[in-house]
C-alpha atoms as a PDB file:
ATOM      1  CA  UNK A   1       6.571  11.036 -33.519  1.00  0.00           C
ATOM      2  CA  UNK A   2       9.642  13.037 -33.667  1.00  0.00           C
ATOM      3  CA  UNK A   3      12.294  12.288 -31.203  1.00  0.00           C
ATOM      4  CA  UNK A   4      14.658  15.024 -29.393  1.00  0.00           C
ATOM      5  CA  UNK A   5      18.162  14.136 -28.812  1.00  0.00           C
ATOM      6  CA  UNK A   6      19.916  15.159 -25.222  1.00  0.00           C
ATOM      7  CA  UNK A   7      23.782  15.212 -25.343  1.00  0.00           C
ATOM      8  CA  UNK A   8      24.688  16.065 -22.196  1.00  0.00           C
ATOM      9  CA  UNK A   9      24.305  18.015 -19.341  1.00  0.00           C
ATOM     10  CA  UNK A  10      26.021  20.538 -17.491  1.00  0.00           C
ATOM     11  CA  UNK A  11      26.215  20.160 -13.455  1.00  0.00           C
ATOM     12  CA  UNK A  12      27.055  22.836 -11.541  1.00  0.00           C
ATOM     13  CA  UNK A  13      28.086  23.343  -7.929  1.00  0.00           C
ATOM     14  CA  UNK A  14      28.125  26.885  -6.348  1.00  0.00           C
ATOM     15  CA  UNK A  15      28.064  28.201 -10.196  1.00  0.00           C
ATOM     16  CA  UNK A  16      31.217  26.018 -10.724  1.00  0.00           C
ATOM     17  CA  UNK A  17      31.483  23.199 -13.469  1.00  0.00           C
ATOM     18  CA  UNK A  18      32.105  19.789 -12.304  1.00  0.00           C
ATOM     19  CA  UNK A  19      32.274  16.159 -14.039  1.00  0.00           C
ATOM     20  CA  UNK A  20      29.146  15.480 -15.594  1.00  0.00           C
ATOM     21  CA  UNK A  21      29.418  11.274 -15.393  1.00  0.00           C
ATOM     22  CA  UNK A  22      25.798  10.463 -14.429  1.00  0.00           C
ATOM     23  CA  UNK A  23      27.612   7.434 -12.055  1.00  0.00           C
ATOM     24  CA  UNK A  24      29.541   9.846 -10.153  1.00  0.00           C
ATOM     25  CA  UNK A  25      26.926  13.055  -9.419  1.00  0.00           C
ATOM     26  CA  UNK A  26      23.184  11.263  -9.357  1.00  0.00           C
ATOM     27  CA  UNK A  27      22.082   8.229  -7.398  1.00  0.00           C
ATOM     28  CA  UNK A  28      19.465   5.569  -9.586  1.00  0.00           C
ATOM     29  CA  UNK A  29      16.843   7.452  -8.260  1.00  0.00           C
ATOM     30  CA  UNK A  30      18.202  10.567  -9.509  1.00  0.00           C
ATOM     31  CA  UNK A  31      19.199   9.151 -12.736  1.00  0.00           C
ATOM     32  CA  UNK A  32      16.047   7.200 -13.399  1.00  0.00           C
ATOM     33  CA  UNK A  33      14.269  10.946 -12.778  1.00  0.00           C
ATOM     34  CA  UNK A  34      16.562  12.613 -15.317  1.00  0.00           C
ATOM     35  CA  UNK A  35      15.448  10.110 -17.834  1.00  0.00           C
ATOM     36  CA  UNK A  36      11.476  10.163 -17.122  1.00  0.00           C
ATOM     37  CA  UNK A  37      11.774  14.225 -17.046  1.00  0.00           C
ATOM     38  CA  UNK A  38      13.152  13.637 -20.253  1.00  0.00           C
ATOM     39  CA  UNK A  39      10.816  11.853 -21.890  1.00  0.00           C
ATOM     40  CA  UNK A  40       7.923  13.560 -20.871  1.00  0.00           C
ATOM     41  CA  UNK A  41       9.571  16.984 -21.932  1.00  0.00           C
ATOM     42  CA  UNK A  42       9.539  15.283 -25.473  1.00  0.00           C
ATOM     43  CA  UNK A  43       5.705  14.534 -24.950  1.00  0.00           C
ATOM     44  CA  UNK A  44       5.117  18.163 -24.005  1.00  0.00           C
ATOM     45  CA  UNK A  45       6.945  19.445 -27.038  1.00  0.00           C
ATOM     46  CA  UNK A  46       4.930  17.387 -29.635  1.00  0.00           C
ATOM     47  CA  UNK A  47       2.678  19.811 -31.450  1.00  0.00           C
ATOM     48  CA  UNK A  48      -1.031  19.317 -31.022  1.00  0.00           C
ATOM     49  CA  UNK A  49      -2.047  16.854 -33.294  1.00  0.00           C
ATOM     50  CA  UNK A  50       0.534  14.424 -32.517  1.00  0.00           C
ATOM     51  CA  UNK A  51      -0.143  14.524 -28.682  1.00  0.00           C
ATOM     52  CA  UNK A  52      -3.999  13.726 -29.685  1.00  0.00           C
ATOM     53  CA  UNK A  53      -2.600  10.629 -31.241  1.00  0.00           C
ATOM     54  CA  UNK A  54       0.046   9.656 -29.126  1.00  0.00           C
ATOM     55  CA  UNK A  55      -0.063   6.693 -27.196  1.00  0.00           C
ATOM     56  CA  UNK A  56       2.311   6.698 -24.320  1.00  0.00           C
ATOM     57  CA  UNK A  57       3.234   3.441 -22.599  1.00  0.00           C
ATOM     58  CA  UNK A  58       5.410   3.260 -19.195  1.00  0.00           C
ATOM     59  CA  UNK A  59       6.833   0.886 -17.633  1.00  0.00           C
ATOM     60  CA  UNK A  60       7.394   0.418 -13.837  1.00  0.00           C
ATOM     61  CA  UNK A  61       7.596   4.543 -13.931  1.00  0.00           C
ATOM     62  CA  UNK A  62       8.228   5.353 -10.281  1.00  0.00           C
ATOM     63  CA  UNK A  63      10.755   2.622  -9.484  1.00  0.00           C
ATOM     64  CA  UNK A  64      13.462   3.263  -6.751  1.00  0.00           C
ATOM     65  CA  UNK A  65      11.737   6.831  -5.891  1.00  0.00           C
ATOM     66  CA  UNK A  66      10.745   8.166  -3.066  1.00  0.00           C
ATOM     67  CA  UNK A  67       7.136   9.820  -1.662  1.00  0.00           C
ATOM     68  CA  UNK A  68       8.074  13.084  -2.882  1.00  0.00           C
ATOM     69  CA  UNK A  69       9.103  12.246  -6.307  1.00  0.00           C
ATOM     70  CA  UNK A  70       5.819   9.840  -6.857  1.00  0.00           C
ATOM     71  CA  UNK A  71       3.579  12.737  -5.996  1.00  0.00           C
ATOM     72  CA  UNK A  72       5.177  15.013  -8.273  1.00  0.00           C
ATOM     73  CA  UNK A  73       5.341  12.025 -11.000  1.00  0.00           C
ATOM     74  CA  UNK A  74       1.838  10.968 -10.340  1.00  0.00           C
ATOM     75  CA  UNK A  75       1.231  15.487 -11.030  1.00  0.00           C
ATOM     76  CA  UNK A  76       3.023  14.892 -14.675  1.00  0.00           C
ATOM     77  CA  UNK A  77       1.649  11.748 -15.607  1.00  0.00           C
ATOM     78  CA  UNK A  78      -1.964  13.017 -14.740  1.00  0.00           C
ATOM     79  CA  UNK A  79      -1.238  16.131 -17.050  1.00  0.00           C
ATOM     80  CA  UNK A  80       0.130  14.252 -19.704  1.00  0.00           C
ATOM     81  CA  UNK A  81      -3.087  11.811 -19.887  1.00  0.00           C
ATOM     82  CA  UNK A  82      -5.563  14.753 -20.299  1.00  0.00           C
ATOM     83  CA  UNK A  83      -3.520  15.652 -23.428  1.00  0.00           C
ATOM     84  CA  UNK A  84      -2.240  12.467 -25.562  1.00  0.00           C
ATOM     85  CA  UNK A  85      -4.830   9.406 -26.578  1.00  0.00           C
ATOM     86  CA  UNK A  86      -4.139   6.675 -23.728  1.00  0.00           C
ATOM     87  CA  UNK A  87      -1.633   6.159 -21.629  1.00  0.00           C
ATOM     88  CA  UNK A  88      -0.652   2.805 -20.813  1.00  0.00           C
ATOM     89  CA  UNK A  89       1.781   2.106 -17.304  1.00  0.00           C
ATOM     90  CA  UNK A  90       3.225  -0.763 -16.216  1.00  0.00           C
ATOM     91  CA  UNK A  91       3.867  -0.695 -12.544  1.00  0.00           C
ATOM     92  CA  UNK A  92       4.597  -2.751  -9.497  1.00  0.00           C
ATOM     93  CA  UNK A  93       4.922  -0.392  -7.044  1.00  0.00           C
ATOM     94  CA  UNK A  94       2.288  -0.422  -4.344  1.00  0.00           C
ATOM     95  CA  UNK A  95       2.800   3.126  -3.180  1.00  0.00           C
ATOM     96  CA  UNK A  96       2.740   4.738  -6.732  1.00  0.00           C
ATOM     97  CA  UNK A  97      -0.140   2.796  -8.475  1.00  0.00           C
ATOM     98  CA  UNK A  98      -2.401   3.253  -5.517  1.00  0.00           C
ATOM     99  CA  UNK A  99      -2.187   7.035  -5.185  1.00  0.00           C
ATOM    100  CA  UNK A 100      -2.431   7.002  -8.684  1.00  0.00           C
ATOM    101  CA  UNK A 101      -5.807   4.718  -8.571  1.00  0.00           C
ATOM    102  CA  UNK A 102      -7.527   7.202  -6.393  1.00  0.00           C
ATOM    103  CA  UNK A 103      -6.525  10.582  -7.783  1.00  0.00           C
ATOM    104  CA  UNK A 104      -7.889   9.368 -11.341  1.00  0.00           C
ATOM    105  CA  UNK A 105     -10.064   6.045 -10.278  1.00  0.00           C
ATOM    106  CA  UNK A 106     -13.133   6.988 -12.741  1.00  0.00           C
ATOM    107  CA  UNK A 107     -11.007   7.416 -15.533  1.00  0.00           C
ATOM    108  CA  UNK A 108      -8.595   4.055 -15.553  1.00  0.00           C
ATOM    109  CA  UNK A 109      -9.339   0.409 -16.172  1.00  0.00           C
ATOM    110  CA  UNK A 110      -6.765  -1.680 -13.445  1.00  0.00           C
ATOM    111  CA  UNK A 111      -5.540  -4.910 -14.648  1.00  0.00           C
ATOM    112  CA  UNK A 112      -2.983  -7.576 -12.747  1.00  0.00           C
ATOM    113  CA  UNK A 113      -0.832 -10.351 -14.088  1.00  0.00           C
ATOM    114  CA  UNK A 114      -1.073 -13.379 -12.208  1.00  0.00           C
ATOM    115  CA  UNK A 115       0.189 -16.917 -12.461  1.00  0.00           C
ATOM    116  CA  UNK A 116      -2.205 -19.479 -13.476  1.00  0.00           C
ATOM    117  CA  UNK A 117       0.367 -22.386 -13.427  1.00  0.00           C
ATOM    118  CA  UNK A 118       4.145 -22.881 -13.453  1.00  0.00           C
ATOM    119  CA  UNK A 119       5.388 -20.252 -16.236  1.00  0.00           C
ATOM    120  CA  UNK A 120       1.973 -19.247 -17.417  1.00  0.00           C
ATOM    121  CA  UNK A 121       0.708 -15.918 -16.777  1.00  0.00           C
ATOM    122  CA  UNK A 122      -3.185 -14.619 -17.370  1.00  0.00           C
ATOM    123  CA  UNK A 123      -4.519 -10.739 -17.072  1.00  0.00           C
ATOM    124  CA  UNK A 124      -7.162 -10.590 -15.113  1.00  0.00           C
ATOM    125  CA  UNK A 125      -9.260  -7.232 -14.145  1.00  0.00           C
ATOM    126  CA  UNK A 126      -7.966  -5.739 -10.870  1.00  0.00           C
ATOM    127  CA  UNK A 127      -9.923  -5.255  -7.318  1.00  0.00           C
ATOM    128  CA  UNK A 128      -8.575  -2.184  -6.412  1.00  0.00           C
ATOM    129  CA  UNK A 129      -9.771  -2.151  -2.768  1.00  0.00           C
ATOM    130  CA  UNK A 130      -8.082  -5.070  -1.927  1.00  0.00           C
ATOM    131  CA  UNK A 131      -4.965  -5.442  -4.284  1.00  0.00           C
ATOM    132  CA  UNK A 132      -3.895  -1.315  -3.604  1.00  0.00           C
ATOM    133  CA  UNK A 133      -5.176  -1.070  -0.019  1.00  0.00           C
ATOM    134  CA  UNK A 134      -3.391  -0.604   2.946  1.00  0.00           C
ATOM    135  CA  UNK A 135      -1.862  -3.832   4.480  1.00  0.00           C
ATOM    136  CA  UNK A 136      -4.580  -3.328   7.427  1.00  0.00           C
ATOM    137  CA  UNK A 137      -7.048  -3.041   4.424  1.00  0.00           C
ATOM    138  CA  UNK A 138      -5.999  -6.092   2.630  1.00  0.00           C
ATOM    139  CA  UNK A 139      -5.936  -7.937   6.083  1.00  0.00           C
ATOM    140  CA  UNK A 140      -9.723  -7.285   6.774  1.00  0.00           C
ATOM    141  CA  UNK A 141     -10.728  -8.015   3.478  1.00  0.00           C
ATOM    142  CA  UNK A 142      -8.596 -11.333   3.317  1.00  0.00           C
ATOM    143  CA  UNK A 143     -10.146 -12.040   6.929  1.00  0.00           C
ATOM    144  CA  UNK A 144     -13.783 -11.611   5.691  1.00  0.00           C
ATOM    145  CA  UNK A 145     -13.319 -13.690   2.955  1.00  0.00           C
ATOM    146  CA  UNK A 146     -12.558 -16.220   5.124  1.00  0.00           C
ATOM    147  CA  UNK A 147     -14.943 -15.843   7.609  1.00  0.00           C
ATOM    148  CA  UNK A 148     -17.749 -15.575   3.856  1.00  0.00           C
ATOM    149  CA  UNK A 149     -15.671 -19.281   3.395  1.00  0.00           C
ATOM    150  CA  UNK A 150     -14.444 -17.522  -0.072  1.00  0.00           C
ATOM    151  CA  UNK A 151     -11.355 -18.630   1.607  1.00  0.00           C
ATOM    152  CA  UNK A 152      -9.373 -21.189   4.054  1.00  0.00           C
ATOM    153  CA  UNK A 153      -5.618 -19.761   4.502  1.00  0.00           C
ATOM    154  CA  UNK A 154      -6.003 -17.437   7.922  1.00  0.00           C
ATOM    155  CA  UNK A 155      -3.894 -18.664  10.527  1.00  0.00           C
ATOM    156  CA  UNK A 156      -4.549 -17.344  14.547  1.00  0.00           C
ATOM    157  CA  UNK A 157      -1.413 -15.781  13.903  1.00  0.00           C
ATOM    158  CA  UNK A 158      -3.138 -14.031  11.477  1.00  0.00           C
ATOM    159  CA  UNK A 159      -6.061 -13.164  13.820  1.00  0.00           C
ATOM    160  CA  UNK A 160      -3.432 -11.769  16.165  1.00  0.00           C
ATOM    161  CA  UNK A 161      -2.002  -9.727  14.045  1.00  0.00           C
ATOM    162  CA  UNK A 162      -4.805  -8.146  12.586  1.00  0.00           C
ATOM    163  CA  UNK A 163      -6.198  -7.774  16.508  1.00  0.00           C
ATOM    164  CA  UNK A 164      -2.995  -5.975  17.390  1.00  0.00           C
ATOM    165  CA  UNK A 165      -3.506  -3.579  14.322  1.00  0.00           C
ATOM    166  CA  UNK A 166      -6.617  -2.784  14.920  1.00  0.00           C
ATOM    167  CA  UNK A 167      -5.997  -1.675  18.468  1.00  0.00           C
ATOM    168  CA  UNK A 168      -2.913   0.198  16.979  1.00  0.00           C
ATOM    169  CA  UNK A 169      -5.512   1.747  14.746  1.00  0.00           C
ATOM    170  CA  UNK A 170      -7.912   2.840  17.690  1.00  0.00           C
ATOM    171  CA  UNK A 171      -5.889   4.248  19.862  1.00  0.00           C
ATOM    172  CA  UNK A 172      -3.437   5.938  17.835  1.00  0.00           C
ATOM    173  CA  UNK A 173      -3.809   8.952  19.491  1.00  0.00           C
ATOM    174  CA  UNK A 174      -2.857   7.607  23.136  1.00  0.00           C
ATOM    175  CA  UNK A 175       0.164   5.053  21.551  1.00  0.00           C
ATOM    176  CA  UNK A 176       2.199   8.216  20.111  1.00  0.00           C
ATOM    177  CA  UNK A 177       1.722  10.495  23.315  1.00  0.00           C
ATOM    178  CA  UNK A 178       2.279   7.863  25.310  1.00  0.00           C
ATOM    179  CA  UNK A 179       5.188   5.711  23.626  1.00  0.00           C
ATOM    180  CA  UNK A 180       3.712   2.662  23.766  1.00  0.00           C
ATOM    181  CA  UNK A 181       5.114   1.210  20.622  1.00  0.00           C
ATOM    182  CA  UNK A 182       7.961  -0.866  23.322  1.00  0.00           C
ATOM    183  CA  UNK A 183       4.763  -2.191  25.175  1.00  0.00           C
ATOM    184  CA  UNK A 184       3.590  -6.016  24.915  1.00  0.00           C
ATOM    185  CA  UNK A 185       0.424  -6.569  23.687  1.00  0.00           C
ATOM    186  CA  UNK A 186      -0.330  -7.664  26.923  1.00  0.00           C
ATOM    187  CA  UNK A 187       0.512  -4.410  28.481  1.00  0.00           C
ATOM    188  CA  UNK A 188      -1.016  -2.564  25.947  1.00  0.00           C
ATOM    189  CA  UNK A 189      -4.488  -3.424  26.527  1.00  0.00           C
ATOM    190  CA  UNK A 190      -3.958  -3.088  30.418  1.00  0.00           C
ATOM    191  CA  UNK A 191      -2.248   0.486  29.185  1.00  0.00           C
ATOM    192  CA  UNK A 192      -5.558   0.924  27.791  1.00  0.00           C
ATOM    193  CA  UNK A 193      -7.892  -0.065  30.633  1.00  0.00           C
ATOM    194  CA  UNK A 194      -6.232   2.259  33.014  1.00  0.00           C
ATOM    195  CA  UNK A 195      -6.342   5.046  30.792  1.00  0.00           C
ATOM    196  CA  UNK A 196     -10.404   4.273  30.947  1.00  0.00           C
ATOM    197  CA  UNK A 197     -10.464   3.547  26.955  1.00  0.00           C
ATOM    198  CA  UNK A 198     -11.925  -0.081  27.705  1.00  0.00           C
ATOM    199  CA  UNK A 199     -14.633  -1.303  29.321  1.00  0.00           C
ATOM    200  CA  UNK A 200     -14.081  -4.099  31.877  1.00  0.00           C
ATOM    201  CA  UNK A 201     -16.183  -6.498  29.685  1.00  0.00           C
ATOM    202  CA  UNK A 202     -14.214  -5.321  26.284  1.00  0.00           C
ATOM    203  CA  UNK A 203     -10.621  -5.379  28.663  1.00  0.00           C
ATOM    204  CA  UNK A 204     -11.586  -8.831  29.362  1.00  0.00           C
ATOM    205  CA  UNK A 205     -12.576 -10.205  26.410  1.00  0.00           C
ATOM    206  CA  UNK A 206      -9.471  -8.555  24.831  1.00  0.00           C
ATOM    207  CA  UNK A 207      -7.158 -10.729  27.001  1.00  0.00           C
ATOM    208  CA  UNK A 208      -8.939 -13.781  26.145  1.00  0.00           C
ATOM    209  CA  UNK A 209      -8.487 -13.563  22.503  1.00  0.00           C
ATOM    210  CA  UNK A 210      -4.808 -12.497  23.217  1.00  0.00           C
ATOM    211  CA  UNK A 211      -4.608 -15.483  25.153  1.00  0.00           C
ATOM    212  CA  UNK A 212      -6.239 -17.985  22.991  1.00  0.00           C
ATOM    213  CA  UNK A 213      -3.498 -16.866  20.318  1.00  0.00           C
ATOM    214  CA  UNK A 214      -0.669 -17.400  22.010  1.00  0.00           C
ATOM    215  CA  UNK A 215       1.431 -19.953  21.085  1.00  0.00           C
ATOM    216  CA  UNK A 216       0.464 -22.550  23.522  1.00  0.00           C
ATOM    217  CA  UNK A 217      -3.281 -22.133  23.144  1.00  0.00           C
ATOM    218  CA  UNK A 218      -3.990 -21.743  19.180  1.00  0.00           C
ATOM    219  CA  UNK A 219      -2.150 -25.128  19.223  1.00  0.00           C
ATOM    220  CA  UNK A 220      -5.666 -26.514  20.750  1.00  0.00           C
ATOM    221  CA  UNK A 221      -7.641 -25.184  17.822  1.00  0.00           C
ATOM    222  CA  UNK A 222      -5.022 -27.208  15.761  1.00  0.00           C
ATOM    223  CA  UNK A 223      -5.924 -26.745  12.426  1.00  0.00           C
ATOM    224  CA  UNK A 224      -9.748 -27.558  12.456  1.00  0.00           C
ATOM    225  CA  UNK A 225     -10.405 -24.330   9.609  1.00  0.00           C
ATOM    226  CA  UNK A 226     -14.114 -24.338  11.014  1.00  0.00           C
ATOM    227  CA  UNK A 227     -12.867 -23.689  14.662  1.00  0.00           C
ATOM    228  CA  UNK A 228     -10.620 -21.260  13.377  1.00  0.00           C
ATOM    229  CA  UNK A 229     -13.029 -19.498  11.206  1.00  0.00           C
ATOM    230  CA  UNK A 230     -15.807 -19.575  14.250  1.00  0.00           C
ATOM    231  CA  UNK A 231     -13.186 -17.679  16.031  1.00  0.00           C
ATOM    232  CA  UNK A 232     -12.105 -15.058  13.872  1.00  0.00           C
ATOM    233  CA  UNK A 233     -16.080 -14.229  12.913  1.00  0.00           C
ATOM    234  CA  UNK A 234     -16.542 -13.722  16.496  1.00  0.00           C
ATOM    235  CA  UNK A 235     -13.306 -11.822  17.040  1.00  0.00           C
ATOM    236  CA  UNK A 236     -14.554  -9.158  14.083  1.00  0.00           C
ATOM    237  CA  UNK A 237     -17.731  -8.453  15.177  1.00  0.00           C
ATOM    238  CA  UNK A 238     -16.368  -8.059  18.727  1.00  0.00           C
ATOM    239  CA  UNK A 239     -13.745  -5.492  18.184  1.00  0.00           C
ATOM    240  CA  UNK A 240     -16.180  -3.380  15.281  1.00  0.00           C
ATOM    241  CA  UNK A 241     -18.891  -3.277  17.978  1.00  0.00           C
ATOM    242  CA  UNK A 242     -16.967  -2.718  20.976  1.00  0.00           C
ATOM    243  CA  UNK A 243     -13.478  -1.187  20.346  1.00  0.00           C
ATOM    244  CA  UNK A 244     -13.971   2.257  18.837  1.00  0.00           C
ATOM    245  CA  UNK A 245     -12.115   5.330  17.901  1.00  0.00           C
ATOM    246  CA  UNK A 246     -11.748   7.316  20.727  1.00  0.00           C
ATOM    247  CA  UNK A 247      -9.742  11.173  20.699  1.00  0.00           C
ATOM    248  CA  UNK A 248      -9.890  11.874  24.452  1.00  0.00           C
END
C-alpha cells in the first residue's frame, strides 16, 4: 500500500496566514480529526485493486470527539467498509461504537476484552443489547438477570434508582414543561397524582416502594438476596403493568 506524505498545512484566518503549530491553532479533538481525515484520504486515493485488498484496522477512532464529529466519522468509516476487505476498530467509546452497532448491526461481528483474572485478558463475543445500551437499558437488563437469579449484585439502591428512571422515562413530557428535575422523588410522584397521571392505587403503591428504599427501611431487608430479589420482581412487574407512557 502506498503511503502519501503531508508536510504541512496552511491556516488561514480572514484569508490571512497565521502560525501553523498544530499546539497553538487546534485542540486534541481537532488534531486527532486532522489525522483520521488524513488517513482515510489515503484510503480513498488507493486505486481499486488495492482498496479490495486492504485491510484497515483503527484504533479507539472517535476518542475525545464530540456527537457531531462521531456521526460524521461513523458516515466515513461506513463508506470506507463497503470499499476495502475488512475493517477492523478498536474502540472504547460507548457513544461511538453503539451508533455504529446499529447503523451496520447485520454486517459486524462485536467482540469485548474482559479480565478473566489479575493481568489476564480473554475475547469473548459481545451482547450488544446490554454492553451498548442505554444506562436505563443496561439497568433493566442487569435487574432481570437478577430477578432470572443469573445474578446476585442489585442493591435497593439499585431498585431506587432504576424506579426513579423509569418514572423519569414516563413522564418525560410533564418533567420538562413542568421543571420538575429540582423535585424530590417524593414530590414527584405527588406532582404526578395531581396532575391525574396516577391512579390512587399506582400513587400509593409508588410511595411504598419509595419508602421501603429509603435509607432507614432497606436496612430491614438487610442483605437477605432472596428478600431483595422478591422485591425487585414485584417492583418490575408493577411499574410495566401500571405506570405507562402517557402524552396528555
Amino acid at each position: 500500500m502506498p503511503f502519501y506524505s503531508v508536510y504541512g498545512i496552511e491556516v488561514l484566518f480572514r484569508n490571512k496566514p497565521i502560525s501553523n503549530k498544530m499546539e497553538k491553532v487546534f485542540s486534541e479533538s481537532d488534531r486527532r480529526a486532522l489525522a483520521l481525515s488524513i488517513f482515510l484520504t489515503k484510503i480513498l486515493m488507493l486505486n481499486e485493486n488495492e482498496k479490495k485488498n486492504a485491510i484497515v484496522v483503527l484504533d479507539d477512532p472517535a476518542t475525545s470527539f464530540d456527537e457531531n464529529r462521531i456521526k460524521i466519522i461513523n458516515i466515513k468509516i461506513k463508506t470506507i467498509a463497503q470499499m476495502v476487505n475488512q475493517v477492523f476498530i478498536l474502540a472504547h467509546h460507548s457513544s461511538f461504537t453503539r451508533d455504529l452497532y446499529l447503523s451496520c448491526k447485520d454486517k459486524v461481528n462485536c467482540y469485548k476484552i474482559n479480565e478473566i483474572e489479575a493481568y489476564n485478558y480473554g475475547l469473548y463475543d459481545m451482547e450488544p443489547q446490554e454492553d451498548l445500551g442505554t444506562e436505563y437499558e443496561k439497568a433493566l437488563i442487569h435487574i432481570m438477570k437478577f430477578n432470572d437469579r443469573s445474578v446476585s449484585d442489585v442493591s435497593c439502591n439499585d431498585l431506587r434508582i432504576f424506579m426513579e428512571t423509569y418514572l423519569d422515562m414516563v413522564f418525560a413530557k410533564q418533567k420538562i414543561e413542568l421543571n420538575l428535575d429540582k423535585l424530590s422523588l417524593c414530590d414527584r410522584i405527588n406532582k404526578y397524582k395531581e396532575l391525574n397521571l396516577l391512579s390512587e392505587t399506582a400513587y400509593k403503591e409508588l410511595h411504598n416502594y419509595r419508602e421501603l428504599f429509603n435509607q432507614e427501611s432497606h436496612e430491614l431487608l438487610g442483605t437477605n438476596i432472596e428478600s431483595i430479589r422478591s422485591v425487585s420482581i414485584s417492583l418490575i412487574s408493577f411499574l410495566f403493568n401500571n405506570i405507562t407512557l402517557n402524552y396528555s
